[in-house]
Protein backbone atom coordinates (compact mmCIF):
# COMPACT_ATOMS: atom_id res chain seq x y z
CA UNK A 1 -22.99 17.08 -19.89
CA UNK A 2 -20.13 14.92 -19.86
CA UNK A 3 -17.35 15.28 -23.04
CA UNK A 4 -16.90 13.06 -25.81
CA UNK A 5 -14.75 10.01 -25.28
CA UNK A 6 -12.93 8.25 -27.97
CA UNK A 7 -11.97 4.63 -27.86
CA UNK A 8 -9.63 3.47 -29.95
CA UNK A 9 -9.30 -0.14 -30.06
CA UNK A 10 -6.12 -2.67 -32.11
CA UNK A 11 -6.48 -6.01 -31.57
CA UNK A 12 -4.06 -5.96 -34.04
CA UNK A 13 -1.09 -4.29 -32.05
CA UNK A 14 -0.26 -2.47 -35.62
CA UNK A 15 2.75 -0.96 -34.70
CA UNK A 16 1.70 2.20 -37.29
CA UNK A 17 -1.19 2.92 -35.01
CA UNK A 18 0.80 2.22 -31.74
CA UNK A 19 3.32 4.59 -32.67
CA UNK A 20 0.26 7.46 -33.05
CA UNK A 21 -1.67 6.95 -30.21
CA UNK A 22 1.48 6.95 -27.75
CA UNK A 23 2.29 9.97 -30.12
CA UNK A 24 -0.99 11.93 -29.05
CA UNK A 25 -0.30 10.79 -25.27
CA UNK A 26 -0.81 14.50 -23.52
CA UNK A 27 -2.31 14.37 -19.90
CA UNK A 28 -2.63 17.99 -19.89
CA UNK A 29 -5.14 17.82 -22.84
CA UNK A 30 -7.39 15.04 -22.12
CA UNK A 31 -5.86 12.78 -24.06
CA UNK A 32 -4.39 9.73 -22.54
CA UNK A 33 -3.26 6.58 -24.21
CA UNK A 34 -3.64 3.33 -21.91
CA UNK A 35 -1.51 0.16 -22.97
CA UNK A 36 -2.96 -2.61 -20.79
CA UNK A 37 -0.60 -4.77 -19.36
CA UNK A 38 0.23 -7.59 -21.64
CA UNK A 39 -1.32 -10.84 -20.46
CA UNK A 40 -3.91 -9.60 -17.74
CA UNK A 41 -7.28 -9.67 -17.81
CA UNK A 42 -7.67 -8.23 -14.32
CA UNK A 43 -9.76 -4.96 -13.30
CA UNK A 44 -6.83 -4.27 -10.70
CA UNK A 45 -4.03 -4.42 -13.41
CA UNK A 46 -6.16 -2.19 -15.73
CA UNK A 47 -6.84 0.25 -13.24
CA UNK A 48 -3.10 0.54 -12.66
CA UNK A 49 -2.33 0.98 -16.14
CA UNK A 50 -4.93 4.02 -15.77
CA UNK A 51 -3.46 5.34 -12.80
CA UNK A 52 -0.06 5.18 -14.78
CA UNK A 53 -1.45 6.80 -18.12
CA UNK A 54 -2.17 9.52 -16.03
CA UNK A 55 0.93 10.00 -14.26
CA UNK A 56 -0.12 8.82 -10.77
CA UNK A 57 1.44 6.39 -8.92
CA UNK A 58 -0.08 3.68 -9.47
CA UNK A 59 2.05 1.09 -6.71
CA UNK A 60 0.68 3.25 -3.81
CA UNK A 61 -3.07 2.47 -4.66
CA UNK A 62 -4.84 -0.04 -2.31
CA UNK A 63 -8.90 0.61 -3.31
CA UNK A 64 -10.15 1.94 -6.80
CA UNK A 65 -13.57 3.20 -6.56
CA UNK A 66 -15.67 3.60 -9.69
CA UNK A 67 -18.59 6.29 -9.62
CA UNK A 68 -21.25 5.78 -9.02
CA UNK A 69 -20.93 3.67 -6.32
CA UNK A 70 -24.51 2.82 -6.86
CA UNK A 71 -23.57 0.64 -9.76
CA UNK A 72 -21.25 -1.74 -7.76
CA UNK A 73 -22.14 -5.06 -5.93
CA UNK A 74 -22.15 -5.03 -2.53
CA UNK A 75 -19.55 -6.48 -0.51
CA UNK A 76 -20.32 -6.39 2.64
């Protein structure tokens, strides 16, 4: 059974609630807080910013792939 996630969304940008969530930023827990790139609406750039919540370099990642595979459009 797979945990609970939380999503936490401010289309706001309230800086009150910004402040928190970088706050409660702990890797080591399970808690992560992503700030997308300002200004991108690409999958690449958010997958980055994951990679980068996490810790991991994110500029030495050429292919991201999401699980399961079974769910993604075939490319060949």
């Amino acid at each position: 059974m797979s945990p609970d996630v939380t999503v936490l969304l401010d289309p706001g940008d309230d800086a009150v609630i910004t402040r928190a969530a970088l706050a409660a930023h702990d890797p080591a827990a399970g808690h992560i807080t992503l700030r997308p790139t300002s200004g991108t609406t690409s999958d690449r750039y958010f997958a980055h910013d994951r990679l980068a919540a996490l810790g991991k370099p994110a500029h030495r990642v050429r292919h991201v792939v999401a699980s399961p595979s079974d769910k993604l459009p075939d490319r060949r």
